[in-house]
PDB file of N, CA and C in Angstrom:
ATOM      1  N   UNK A   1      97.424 115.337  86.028  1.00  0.00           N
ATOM      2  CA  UNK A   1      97.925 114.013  85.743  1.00  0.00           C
ATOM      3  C   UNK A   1      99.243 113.811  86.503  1.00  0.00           C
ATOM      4  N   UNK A   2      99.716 112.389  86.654  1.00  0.00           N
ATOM      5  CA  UNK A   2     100.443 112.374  87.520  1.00  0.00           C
ATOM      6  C   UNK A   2     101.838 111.961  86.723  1.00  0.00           C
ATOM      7  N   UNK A   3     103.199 111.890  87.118  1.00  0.00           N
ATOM      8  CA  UNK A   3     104.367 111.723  86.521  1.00  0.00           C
ATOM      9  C   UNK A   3     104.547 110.706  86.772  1.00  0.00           C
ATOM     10  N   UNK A   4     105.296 109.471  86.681  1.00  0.00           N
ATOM     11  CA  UNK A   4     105.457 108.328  87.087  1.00  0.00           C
ATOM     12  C   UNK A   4     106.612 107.918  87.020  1.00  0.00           C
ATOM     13  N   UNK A   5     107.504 108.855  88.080  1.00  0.00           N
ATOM     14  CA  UNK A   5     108.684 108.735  88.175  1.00  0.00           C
ATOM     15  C   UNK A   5     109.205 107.143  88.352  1.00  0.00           C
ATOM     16  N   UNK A   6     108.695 106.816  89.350  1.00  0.00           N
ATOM     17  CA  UNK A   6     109.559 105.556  89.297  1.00  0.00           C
ATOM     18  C   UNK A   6     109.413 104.285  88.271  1.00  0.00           C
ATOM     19  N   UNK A   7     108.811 104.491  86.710  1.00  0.00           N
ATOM     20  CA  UNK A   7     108.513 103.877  85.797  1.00  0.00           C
ATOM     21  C   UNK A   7     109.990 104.235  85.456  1.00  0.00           C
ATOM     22  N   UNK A   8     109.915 105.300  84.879  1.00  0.00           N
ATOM     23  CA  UNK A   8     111.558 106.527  84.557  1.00  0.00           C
ATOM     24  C   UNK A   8     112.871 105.496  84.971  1.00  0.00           C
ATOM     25  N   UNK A   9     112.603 105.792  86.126  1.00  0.00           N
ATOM     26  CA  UNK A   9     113.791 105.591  87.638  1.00  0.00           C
ATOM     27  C   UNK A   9     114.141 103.939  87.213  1.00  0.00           C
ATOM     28  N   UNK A  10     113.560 103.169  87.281  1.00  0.00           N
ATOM     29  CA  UNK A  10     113.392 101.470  87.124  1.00  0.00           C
ATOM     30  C   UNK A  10     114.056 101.244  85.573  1.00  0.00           C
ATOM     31  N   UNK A  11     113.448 102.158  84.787  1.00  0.00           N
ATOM     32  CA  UNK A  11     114.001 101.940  82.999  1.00  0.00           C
ATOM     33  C   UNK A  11     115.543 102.183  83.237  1.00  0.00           C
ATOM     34  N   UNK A  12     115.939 103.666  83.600  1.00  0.00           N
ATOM     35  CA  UNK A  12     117.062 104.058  83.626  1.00  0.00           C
ATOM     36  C   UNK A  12     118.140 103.217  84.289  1.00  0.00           C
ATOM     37  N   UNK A  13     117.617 102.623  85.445  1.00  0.00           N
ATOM     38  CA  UNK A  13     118.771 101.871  86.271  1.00  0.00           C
ATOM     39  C   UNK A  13     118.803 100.740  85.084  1.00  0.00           C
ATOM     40  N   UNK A  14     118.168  99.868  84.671  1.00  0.00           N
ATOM     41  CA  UNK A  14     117.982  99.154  84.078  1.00  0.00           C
ATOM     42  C   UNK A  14     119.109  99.418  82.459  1.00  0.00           C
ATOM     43  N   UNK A  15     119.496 100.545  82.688  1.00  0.00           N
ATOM     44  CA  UNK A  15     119.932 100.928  81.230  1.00  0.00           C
ATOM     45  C   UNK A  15     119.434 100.832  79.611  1.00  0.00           C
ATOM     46  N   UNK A  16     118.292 100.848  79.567  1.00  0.00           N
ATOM     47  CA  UNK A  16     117.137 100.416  78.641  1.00  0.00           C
ATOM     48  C   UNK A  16     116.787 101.915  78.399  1.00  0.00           C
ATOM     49  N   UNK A  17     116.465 102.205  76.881  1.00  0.00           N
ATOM     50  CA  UNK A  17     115.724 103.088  76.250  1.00  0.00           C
ATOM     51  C   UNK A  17     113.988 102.751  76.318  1.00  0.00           C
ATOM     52  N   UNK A  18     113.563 103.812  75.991  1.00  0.00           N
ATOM     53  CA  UNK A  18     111.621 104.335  76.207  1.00  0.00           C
ATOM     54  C   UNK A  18     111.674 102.652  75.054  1.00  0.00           C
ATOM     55  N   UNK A  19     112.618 103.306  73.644  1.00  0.00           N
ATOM     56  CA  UNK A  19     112.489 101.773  72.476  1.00  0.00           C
ATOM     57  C   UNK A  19     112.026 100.779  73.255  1.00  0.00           C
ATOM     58  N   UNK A  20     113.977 100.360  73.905  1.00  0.00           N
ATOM     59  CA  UNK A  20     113.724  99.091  74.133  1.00  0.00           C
ATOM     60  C   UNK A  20     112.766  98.236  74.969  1.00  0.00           C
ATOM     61  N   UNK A  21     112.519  99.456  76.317  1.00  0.00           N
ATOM     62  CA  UNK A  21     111.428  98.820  77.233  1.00  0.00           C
ATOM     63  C   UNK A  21     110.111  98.852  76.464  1.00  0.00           C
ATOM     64  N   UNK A  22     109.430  99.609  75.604  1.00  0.00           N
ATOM     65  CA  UNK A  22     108.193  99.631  74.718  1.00  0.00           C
ATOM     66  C   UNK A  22     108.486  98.173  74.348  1.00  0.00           C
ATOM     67  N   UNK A  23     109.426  98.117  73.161  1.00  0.00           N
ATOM     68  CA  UNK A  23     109.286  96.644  72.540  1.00  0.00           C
ATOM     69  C   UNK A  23     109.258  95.164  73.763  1.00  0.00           C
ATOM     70  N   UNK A  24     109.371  95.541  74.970  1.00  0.00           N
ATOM     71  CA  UNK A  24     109.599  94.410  75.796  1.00  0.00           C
ATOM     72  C   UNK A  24     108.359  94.104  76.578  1.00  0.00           C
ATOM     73  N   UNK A  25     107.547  95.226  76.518  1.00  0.00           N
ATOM     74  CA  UNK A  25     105.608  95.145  76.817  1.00  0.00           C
ATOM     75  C   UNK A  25     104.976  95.317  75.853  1.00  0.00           C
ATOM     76  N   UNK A  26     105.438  95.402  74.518  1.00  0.00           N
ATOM     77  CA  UNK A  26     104.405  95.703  73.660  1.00  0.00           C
ATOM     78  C   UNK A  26     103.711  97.322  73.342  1.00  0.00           C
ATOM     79  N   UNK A  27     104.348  98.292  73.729  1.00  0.00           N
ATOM     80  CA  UNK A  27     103.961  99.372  73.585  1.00  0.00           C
ATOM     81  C   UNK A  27     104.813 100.236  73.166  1.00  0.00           C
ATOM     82  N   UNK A  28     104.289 101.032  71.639  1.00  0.00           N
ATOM     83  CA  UNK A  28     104.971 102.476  70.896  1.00  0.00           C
ATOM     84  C   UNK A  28     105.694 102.788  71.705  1.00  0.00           C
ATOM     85  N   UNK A  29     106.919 103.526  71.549  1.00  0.00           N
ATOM     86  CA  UNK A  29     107.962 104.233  72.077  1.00  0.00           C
ATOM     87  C   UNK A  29     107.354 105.223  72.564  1.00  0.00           C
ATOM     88  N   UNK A  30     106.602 105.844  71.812  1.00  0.00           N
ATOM     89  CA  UNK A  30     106.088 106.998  72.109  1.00  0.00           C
ATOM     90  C   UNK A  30     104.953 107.130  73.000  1.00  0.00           C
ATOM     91  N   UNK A  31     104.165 106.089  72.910  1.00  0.00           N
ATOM     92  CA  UNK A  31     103.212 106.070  74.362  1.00  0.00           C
ATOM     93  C   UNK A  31     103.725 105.840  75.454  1.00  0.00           C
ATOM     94  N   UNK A  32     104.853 105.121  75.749  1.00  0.00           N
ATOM     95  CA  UNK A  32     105.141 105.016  76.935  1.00  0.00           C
ATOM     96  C   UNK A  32     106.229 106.111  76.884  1.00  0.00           C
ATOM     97  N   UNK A  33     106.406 106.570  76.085  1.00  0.00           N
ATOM     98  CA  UNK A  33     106.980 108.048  76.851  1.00  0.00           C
ATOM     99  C   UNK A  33     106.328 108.988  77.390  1.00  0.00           C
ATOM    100  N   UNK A  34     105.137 108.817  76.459  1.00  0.00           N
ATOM    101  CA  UNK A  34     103.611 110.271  77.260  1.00  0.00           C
ATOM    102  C   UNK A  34     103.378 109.907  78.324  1.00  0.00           C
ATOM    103  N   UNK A  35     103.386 108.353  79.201  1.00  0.00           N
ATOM    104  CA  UNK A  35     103.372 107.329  80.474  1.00  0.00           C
ATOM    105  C   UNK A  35     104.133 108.262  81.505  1.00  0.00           C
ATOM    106  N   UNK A  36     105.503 107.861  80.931  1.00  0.00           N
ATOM    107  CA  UNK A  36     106.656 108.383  82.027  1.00  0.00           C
ATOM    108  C   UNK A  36     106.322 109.937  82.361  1.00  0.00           C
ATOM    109  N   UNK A  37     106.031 110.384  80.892  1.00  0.00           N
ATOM    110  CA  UNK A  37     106.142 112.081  81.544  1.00  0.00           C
ATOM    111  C   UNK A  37     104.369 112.356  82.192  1.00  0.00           C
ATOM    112  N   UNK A  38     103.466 111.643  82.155  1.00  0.00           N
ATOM    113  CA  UNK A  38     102.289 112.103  82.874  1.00  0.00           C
ATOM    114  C   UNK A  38     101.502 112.347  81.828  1.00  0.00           C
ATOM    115  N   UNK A  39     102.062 112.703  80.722  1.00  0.00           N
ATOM    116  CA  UNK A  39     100.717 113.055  79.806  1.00  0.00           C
ATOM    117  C   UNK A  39      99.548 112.301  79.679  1.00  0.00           C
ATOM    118  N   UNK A  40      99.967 110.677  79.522  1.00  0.00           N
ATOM    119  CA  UNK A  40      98.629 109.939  79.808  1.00  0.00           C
ATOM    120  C   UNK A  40      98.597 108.979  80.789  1.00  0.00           C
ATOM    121  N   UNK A  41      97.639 108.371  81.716  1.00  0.00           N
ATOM    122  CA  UNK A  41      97.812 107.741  82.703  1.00  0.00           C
ATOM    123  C   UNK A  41      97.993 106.270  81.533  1.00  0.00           C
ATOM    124  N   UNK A  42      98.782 105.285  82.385  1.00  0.00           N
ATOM    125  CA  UNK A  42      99.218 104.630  82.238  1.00  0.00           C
ATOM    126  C   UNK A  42      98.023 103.199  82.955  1.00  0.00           C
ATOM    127  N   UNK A  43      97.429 102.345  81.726  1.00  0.00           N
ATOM    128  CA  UNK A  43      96.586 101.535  81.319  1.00  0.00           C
ATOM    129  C   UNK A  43      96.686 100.563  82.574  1.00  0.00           C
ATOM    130  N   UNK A  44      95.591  99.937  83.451  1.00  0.00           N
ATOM    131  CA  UNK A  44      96.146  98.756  84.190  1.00  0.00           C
ATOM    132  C   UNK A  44      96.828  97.472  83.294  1.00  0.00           C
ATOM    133  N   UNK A  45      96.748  97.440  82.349  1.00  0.00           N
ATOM    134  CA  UNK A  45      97.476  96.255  81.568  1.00  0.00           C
ATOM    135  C   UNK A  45      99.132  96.503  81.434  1.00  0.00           C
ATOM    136  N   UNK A  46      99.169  97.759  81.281  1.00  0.00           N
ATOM    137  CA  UNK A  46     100.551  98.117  81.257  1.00  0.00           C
ATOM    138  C   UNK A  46     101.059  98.377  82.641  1.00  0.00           C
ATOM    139  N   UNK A  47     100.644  98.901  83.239  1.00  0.00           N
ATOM    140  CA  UNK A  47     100.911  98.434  84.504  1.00  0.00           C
ATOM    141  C   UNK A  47     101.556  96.995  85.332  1.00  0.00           C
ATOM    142  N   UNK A  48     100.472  96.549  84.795  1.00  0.00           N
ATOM    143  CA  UNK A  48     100.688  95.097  85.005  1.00  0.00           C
ATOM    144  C   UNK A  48     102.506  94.275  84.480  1.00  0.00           C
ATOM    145  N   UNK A  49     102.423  94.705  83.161  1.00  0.00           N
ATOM    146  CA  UNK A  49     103.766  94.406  82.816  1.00  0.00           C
ATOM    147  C   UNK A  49     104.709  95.260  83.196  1.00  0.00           C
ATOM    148  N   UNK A  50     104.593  96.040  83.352  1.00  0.00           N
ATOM    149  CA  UNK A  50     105.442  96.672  84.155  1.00  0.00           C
ATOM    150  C   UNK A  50     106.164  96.019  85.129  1.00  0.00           C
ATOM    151  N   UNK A  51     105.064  96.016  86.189  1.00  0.00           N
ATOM    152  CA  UNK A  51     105.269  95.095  87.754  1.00  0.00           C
ATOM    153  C   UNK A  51     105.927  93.739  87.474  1.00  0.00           C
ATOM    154  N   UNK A  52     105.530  92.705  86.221  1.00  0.00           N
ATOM    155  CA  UNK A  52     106.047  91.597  86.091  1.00  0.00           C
ATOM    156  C   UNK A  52     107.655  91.792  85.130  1.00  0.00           C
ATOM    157  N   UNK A  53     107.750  92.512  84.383  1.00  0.00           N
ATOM    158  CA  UNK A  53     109.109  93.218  83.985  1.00  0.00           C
ATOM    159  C   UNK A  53     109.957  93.198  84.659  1.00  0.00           C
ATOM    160  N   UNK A  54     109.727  94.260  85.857  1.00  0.00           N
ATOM    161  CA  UNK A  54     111.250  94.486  86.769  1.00  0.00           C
ATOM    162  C   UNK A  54     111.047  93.962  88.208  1.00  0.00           C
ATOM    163  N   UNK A  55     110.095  92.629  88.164  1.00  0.00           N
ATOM    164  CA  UNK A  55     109.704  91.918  89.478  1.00  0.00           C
ATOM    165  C   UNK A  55     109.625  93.209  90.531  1.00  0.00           C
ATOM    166  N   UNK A  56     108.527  93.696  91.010  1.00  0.00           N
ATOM    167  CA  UNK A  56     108.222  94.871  91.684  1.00  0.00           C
ATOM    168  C   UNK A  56     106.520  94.529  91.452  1.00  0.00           C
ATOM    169  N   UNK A  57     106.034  95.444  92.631  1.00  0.00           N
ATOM    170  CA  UNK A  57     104.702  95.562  93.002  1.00  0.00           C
ATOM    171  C   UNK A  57     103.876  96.667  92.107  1.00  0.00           C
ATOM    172  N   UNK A  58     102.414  97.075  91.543  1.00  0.00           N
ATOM    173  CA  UNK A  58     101.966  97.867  91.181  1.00  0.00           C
ATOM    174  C   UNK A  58     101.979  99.249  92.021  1.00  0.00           C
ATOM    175  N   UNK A  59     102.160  98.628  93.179  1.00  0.00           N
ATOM    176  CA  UNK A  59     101.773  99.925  94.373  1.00  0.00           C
ATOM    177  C   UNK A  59     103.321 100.507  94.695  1.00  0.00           C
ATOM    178  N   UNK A  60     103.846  99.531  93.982  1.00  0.00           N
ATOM    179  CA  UNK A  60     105.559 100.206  94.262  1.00  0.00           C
ATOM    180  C   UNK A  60     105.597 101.047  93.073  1.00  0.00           C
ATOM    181  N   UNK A  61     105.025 101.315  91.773  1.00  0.00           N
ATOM    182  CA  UNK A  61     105.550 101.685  90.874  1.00  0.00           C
ATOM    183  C   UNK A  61     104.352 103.028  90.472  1.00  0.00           C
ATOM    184  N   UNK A  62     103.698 102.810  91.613  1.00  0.00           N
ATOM    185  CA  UNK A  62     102.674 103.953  91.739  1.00  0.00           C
ATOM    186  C   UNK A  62     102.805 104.907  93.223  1.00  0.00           C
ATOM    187  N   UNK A  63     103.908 104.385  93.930  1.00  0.00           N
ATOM    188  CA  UNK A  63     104.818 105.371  94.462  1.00  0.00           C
ATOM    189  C   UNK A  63     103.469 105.273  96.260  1.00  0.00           C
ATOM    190  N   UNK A  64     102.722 103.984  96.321  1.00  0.00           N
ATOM    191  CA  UNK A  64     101.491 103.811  97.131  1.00  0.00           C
ATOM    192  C   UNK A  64     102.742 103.252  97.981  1.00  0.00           C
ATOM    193  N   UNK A  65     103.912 102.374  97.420  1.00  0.00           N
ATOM    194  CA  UNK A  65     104.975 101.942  98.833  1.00  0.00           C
ATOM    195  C   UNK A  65     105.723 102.127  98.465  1.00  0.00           C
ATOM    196  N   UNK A  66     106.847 101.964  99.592  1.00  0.00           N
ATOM    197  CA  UNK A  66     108.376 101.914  98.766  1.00  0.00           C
ATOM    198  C   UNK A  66     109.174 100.575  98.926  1.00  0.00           C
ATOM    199  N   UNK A  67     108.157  99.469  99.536  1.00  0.00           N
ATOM    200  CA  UNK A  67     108.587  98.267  99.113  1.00  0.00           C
ATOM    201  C   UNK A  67     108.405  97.907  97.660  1.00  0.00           C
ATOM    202  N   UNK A  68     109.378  97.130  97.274  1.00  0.00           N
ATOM    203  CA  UNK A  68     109.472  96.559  95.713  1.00  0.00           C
ATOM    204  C   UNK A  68     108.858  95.338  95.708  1.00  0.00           C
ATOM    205  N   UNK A  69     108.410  94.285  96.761  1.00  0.00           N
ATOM    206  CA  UNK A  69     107.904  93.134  96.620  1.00  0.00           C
ATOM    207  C   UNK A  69     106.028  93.610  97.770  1.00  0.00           C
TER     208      UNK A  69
END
């Protein structure tokens, strides 16, 4: 499984806890912590908010570019 660092990387700059970003897509603290660390792949729906969250691309946050748009 894969790590998804730059989910991590994007929260942290952001200064936001696993909490607060969960409550801001709709997802347990705790699942999107198993997200960040790889334990479970991370849902295309969540994904999705993700990308619309911190205005960034899916393929940016799956490490496919290192453009953000």
């Amino acid at each position: 499984m894969m790590k998804y660092r730059r989910i991590r990387d994007l929260r942290e700059d952001a200064d936001l806890t696993q909490k607060q970003l969960g409550e801001a897509i709709n997802v347990p603290q705790r699942t999107y912590a198993y997200y960040e660390n790889g334990e479970r792949m991370v849902p295309p729906h969540v994904l999705c908010a993700l990308a619309d969250f911190y205005g960034v691309s899916v393929d940016y946050l799956l490490e496919r570019t290192d453009q953000k748009k």
